[in-house]
N, C-alpha and C. Protein backbone atom coordinates (compact mmCIF):
# COMPACT_ATOMS: atom_id res chain seq x y z
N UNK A 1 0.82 -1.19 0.00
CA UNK A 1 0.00 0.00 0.00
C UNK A 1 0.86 1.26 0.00
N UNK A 2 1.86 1.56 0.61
CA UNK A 2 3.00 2.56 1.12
C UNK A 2 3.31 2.73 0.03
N UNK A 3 3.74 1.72 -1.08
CA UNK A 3 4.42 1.52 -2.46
C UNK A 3 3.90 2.61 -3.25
N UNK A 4 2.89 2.49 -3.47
CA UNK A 4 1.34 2.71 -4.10
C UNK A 4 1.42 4.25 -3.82
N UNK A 5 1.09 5.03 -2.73
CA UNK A 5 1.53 5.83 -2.25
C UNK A 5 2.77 6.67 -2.75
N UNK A 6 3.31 6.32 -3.15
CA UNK A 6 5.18 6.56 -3.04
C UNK A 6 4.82 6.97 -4.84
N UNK A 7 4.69 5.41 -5.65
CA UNK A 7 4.66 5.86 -6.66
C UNK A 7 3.71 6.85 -7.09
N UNK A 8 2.21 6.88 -6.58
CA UNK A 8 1.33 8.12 -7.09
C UNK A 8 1.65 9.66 -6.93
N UNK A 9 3.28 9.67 -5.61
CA UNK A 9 3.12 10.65 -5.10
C UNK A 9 4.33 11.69 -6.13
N UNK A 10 5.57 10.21 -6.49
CA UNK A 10 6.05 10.74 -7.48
C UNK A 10 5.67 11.37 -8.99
N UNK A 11 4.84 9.76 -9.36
CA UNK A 11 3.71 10.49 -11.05
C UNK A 11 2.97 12.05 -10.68
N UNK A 12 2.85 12.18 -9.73
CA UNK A 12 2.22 13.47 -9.34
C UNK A 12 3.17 14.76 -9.66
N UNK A 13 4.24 14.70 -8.77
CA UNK A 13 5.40 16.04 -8.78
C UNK A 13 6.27 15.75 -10.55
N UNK A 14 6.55 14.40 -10.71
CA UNK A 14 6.66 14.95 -12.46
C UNK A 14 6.06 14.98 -13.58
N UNK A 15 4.78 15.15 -13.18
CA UNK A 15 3.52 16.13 -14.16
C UNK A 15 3.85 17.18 -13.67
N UNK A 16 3.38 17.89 -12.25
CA UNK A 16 3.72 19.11 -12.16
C UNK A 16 4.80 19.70 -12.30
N UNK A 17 5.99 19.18 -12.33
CA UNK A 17 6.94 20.08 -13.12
C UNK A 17 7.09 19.95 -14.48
N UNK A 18 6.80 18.87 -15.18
CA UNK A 18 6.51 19.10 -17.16
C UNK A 18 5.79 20.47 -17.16
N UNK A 19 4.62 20.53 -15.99
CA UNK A 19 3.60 21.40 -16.36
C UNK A 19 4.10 22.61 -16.12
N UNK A 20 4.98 22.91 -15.31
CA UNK A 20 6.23 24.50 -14.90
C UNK A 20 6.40 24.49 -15.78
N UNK A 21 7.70 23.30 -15.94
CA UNK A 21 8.96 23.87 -16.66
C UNK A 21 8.29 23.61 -18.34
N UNK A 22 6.88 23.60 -19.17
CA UNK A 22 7.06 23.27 -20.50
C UNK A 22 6.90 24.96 -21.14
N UNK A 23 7.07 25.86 -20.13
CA UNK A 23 6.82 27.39 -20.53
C UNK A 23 8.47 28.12 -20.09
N UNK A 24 8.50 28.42 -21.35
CA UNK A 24 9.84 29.18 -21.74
C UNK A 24 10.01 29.94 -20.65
N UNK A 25 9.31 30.55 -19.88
CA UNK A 25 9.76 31.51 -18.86
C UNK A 25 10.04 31.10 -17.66
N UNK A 26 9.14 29.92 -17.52
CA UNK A 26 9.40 29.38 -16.18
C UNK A 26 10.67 28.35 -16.18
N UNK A 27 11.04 28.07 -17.33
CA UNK A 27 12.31 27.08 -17.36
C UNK A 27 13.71 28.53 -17.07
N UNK A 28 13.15 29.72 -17.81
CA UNK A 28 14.34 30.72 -17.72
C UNK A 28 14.42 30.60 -15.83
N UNK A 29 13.23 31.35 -14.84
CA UNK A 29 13.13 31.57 -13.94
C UNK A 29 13.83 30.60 -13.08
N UNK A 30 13.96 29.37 -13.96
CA UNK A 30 14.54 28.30 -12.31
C UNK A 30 15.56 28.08 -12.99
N UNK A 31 16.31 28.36 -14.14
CA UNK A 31 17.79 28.18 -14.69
C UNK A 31 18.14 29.94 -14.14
N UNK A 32 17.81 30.57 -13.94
CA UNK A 32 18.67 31.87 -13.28
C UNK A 32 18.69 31.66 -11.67
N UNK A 33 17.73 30.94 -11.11
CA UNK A 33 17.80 30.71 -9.50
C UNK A 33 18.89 29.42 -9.62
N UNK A 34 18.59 28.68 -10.26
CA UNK A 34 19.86 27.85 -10.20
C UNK A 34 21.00 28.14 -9.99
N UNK A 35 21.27 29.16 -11.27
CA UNK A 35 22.61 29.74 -11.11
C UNK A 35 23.50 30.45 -9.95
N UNK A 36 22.16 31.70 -9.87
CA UNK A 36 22.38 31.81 -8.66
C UNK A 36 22.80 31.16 -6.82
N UNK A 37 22.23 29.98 -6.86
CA UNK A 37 22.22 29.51 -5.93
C UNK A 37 23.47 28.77 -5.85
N UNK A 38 24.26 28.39 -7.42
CA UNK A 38 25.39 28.01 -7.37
C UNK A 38 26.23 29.00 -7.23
N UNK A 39 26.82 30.12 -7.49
CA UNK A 39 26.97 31.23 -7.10
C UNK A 39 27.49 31.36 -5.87
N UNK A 40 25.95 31.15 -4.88
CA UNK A 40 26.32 31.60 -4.15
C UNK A 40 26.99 30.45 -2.81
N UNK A 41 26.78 29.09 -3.52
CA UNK A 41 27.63 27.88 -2.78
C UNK A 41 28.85 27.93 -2.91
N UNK A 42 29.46 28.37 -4.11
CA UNK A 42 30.85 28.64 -4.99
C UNK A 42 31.37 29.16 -3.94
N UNK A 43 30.59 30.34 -3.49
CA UNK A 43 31.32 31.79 -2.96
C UNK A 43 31.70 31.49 -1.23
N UNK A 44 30.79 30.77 -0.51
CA UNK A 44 30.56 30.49 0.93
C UNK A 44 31.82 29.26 0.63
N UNK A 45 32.08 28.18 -0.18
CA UNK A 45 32.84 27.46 0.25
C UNK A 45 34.37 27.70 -0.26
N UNK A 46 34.21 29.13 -1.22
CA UNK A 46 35.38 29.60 -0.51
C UNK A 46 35.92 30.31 -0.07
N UNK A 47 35.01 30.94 0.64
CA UNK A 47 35.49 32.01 1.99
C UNK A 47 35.89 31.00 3.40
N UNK A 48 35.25 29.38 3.01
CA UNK A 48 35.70 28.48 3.92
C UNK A 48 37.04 28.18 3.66
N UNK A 49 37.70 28.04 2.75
CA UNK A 49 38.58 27.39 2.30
C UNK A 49 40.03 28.93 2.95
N UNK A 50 39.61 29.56 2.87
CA UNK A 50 40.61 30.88 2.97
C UNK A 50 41.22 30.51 4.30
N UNK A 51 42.90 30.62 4.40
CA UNK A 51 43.42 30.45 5.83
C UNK A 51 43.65 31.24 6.10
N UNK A 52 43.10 31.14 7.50
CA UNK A 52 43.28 32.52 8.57
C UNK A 52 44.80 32.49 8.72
N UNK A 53 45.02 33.84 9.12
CA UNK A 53 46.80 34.21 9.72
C UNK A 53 46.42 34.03 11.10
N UNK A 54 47.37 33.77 11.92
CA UNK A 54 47.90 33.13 13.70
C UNK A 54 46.91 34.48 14.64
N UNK A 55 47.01 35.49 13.44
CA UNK A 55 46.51 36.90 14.43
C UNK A 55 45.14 36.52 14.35
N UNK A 56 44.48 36.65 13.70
CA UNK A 56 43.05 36.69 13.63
C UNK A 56 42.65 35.12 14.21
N UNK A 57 43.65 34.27 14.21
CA UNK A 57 43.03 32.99 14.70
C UNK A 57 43.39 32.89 16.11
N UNK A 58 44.22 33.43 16.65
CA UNK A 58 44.18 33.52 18.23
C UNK A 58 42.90 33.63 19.17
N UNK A 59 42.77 32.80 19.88
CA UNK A 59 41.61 33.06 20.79
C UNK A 59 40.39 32.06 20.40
N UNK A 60 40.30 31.99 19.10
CA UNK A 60 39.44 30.79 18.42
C UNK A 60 40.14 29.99 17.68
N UNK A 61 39.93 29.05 18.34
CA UNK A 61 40.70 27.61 18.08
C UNK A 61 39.99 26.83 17.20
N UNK A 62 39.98 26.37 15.69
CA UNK A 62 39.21 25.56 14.74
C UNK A 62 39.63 24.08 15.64
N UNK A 63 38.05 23.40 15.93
CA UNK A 63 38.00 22.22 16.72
C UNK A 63 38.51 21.31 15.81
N UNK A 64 38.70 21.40 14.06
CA UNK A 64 39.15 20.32 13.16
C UNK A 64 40.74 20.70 12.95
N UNK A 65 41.58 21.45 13.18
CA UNK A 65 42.34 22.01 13.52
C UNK A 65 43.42 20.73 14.34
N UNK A 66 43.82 19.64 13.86
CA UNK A 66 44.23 18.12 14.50
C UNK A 66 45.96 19.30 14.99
N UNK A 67 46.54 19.71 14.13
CA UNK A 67 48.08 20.11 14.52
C UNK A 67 47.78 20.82 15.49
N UNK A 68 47.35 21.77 15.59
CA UNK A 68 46.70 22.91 16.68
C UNK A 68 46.40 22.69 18.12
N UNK A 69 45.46 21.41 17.56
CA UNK A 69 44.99 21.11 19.21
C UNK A 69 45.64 19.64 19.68
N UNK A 70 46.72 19.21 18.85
CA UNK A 70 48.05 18.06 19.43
C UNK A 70 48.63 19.19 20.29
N UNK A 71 49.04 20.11 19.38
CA UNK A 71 50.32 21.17 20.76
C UNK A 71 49.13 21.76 21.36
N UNK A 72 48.01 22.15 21.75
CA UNK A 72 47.62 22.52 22.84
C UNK A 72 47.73 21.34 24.49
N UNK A 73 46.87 20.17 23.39
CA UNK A 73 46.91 18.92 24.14
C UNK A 73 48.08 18.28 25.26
N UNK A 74 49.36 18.40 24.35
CA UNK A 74 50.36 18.56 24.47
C UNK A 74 50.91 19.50 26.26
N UNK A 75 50.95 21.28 25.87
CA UNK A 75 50.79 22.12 27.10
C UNK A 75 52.21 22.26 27.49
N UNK A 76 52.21 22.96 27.86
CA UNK A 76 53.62 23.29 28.64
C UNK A 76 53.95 23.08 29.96
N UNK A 77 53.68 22.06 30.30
CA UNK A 77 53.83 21.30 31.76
C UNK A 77 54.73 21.26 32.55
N UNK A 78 55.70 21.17 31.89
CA UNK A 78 57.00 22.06 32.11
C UNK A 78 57.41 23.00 33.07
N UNK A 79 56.80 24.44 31.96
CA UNK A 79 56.84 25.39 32.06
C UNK A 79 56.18 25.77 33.92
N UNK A 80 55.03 25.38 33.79
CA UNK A 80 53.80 25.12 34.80
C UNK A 80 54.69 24.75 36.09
N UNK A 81 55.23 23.59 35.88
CA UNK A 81 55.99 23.05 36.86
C UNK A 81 56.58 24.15 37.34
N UNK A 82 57.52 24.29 36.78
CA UNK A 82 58.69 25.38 37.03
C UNK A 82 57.71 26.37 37.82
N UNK A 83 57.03 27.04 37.38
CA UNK A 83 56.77 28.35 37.75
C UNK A 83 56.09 27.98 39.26
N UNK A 84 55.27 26.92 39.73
CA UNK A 84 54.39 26.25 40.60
C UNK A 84 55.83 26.28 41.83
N UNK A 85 56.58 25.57 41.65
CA UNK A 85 58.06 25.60 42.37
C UNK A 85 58.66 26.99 42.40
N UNK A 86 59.26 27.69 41.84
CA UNK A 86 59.17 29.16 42.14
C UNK A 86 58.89 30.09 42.55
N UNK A 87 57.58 30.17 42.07
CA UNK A 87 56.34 30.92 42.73
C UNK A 87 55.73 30.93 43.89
N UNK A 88 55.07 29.66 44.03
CA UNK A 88 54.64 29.05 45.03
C UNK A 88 55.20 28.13 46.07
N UNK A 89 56.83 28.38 46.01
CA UNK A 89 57.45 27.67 46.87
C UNK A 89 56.74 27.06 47.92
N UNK A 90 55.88 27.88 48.70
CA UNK A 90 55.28 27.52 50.32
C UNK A 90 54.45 26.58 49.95
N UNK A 91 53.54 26.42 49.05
CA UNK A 91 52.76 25.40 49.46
C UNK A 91 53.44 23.82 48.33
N UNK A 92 54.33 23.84 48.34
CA UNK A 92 54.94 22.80 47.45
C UNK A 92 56.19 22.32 48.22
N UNK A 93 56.36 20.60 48.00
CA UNK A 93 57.66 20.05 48.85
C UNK A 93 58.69 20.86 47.88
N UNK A 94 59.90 20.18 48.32
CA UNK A 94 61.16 20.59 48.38
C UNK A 94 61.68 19.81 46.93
N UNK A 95 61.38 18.47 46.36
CA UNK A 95 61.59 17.96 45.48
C UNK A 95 60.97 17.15 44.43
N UNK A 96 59.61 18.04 43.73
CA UNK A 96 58.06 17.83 43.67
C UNK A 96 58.78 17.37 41.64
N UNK A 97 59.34 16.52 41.07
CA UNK A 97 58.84 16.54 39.67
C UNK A 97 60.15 16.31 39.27
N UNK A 98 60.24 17.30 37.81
CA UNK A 98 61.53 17.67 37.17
C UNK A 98 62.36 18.80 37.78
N UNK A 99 61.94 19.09 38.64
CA UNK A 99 62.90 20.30 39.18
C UNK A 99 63.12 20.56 40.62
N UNK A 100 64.27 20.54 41.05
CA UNK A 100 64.39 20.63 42.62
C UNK A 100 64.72 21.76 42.66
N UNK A 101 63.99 22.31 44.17
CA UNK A 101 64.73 23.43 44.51
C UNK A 101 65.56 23.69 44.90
N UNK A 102 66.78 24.86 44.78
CA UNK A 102 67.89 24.98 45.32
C UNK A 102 67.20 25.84 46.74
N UNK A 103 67.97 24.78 47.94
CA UNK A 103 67.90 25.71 49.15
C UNK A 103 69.10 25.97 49.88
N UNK A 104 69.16 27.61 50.64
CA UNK A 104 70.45 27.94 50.96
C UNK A 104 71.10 26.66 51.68
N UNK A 105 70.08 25.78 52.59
CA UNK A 105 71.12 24.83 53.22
C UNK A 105 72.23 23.70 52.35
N UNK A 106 70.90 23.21 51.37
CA UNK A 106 71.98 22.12 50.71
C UNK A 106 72.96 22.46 49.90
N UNK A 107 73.25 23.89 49.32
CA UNK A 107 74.24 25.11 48.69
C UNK A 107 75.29 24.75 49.70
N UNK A 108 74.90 25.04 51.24
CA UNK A 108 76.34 25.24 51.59
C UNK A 108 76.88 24.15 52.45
N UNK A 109 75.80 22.71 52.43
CA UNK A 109 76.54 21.48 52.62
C UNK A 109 77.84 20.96 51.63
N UNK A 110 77.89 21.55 50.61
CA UNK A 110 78.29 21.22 49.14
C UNK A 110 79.61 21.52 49.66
């Protein structure tokens, strides 16, 4: 029955477009929207395609962006460290990671 359906619903929409498109004007009218509409897909996919410079892309990070967000992923942990030990000496032991602190005592056990 669904079948039935399906096919009457198609024989239906291509009569009504023989019946549009068999007038010269209405075939012009949907070959200029056509065009247009390609136009304007042309134009959007490639204003996608255009690469941003580091300036304008700072701050927004493209989520497809795989190199980008390896070195974010990545991080400077390091860096972090270091500064956590430095900085925050007081609330951190004495030999927390990659980096020990130098303290005046063990300087002048040496």
């Amino acid at each position: 029955m669904a079948r039935k359906k399906n096919t009457l619903l198609l024989a239906t929409m291509a009569a009504g477009a023989y019946a549009y498109f068999s007038k010269k004007e209405n075939r012009d009218k949907a070959q200029v929207a056509f065009n247009n509409m390609k136009t304007k897909v042309d134009s959007f996919i490639e204003s996608q395609k255009v690469q941003r410079n580091p300036e304008s892309k700072a701050g927004h990070p493209d989520p497809y962006d795989a190199e980008d967000n390896q070195m974010v992923s990545e991080g400077a942990q390091t860096s972090v460290h270091y500064y956590n030990q430095e900085v925050q000496e007081d609330e951190k032991n004495d030999s927390d990671g990659l980096y020990k602190k130098k303290d005046a005592d063990s300087e002048l056990e040496k």
